[in-house]
C-alpha atoms as a PDB file:
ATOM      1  CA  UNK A   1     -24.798 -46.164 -14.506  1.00  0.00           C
ATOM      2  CA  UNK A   2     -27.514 -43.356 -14.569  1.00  0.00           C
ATOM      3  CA  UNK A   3     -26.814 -39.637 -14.917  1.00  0.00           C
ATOM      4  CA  UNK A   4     -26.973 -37.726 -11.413  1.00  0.00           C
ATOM      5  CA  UNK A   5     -30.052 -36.280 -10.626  1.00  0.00           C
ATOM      6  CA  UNK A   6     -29.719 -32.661 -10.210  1.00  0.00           C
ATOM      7  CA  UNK A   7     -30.144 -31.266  -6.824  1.00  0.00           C
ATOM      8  CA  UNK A   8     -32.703 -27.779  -5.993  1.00  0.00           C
ATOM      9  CA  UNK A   9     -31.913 -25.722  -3.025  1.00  0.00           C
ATOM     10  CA  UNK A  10     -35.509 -26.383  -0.667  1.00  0.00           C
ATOM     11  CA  UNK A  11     -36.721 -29.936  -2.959  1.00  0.00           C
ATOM     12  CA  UNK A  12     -37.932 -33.306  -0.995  1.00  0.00           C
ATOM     13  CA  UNK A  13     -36.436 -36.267  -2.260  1.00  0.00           C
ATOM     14  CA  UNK A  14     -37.269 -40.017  -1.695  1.00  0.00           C
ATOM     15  CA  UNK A  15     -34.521 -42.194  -1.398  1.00  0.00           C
ATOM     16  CA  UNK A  16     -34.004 -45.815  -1.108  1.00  0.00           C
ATOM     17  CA  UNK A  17     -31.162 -48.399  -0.832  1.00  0.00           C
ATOM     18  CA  UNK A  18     -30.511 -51.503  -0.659  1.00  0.00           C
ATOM     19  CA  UNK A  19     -28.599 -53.900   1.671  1.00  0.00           C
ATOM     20  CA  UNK A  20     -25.367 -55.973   0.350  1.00  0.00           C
ATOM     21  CA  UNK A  21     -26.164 -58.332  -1.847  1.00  0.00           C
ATOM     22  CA  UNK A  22     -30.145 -57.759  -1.057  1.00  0.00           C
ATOM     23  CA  UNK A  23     -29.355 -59.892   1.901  1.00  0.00           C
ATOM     24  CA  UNK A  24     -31.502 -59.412   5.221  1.00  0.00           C
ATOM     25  CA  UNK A  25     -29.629 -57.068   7.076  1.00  0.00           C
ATOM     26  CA  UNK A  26     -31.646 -54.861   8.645  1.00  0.00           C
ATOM     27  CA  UNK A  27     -33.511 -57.323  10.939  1.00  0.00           C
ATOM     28  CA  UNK A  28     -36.104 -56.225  13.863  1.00  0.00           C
ATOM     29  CA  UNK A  29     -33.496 -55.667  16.917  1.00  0.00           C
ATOM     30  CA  UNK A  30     -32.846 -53.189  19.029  1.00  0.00           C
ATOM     31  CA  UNK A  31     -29.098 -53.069  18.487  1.00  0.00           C
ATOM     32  CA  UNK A  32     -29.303 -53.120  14.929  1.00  0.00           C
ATOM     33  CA  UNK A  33     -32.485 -49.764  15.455  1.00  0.00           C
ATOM     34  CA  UNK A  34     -30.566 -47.690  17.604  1.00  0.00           C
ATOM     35  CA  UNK A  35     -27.406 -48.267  15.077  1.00  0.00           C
ATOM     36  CA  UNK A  36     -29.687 -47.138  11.823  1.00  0.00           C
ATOM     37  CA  UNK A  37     -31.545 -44.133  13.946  1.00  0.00           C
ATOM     38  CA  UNK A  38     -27.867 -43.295  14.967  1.00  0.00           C
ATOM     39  CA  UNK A  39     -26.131 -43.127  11.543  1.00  0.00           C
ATOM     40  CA  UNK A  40     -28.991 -41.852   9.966  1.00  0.00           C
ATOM     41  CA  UNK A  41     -29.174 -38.633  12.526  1.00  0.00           C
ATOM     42  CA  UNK A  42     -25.521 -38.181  12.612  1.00  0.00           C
ATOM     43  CA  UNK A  43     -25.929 -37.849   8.793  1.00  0.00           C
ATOM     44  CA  UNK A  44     -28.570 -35.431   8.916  1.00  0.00           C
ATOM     45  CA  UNK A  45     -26.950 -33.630  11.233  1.00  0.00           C
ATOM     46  CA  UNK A  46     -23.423 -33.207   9.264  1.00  0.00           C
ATOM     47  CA  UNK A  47     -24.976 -32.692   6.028  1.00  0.00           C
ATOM     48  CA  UNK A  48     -27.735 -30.417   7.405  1.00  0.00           C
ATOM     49  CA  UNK A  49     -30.404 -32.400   5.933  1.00  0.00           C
ATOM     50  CA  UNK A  50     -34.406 -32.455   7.287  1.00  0.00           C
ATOM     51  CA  UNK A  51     -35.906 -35.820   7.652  1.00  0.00           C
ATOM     52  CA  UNK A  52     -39.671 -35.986   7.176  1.00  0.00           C
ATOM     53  CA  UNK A  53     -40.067 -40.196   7.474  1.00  0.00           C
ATOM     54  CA  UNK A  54     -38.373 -43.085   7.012  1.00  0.00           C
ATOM     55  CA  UNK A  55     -38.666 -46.779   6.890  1.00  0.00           C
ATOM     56  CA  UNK A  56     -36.938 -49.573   7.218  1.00  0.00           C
ATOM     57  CA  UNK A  57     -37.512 -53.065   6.072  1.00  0.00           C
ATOM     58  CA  UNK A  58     -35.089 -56.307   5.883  1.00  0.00           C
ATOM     59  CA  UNK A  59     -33.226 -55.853   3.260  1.00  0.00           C
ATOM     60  CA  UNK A  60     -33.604 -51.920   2.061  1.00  0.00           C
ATOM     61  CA  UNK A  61     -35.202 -48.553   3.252  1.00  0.00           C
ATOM     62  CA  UNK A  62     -36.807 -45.722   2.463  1.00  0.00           C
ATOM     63  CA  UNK A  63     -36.385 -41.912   3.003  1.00  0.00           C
ATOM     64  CA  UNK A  64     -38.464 -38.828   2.997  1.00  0.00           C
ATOM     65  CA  UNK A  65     -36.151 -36.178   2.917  1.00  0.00           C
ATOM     66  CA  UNK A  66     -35.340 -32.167   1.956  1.00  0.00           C
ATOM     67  CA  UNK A  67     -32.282 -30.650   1.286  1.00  0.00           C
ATOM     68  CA  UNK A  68     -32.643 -27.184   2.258  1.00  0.00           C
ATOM     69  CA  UNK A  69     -28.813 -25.809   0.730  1.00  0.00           C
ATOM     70  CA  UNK A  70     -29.066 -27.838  -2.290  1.00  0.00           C
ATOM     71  CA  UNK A  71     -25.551 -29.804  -1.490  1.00  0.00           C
END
């Protein structure tokens, strides 16, 4: 496992994950959208984090993202 990368009060990040088992999860619906837009803004929102851009593809996705506390 790689050492945490250290986190700066007011840095943009780019993140990306994977699905389980890099299967094709994240297929083009509209149920399985509004449920990604929904976690991912509920997220945000609790962890008072600024989204910039994201995107999404079948089996992983990408943020743009800044962290103004640091946390």
């Amino acid at each position: 496992m790689s050492v945490p990368r250290q986190l700066l009060a007011g840095s943009t990040y780019l993140n990306s994950r994977r699905t389980l088992d890099r299967m094709f999860l994240l297929r083009p619906d509209p149920f399985v959208t509004q449920v990604f837009l929904y976690c991912l803004a509920y997220t945000a929102t609790q962890c008072n984090i600024l989204v910039h851009g994201f995107v999404c593809l079948s089996n992983h996705h990408h943020l743009l993202l800044t962290d103004p506390a640091g946390v």
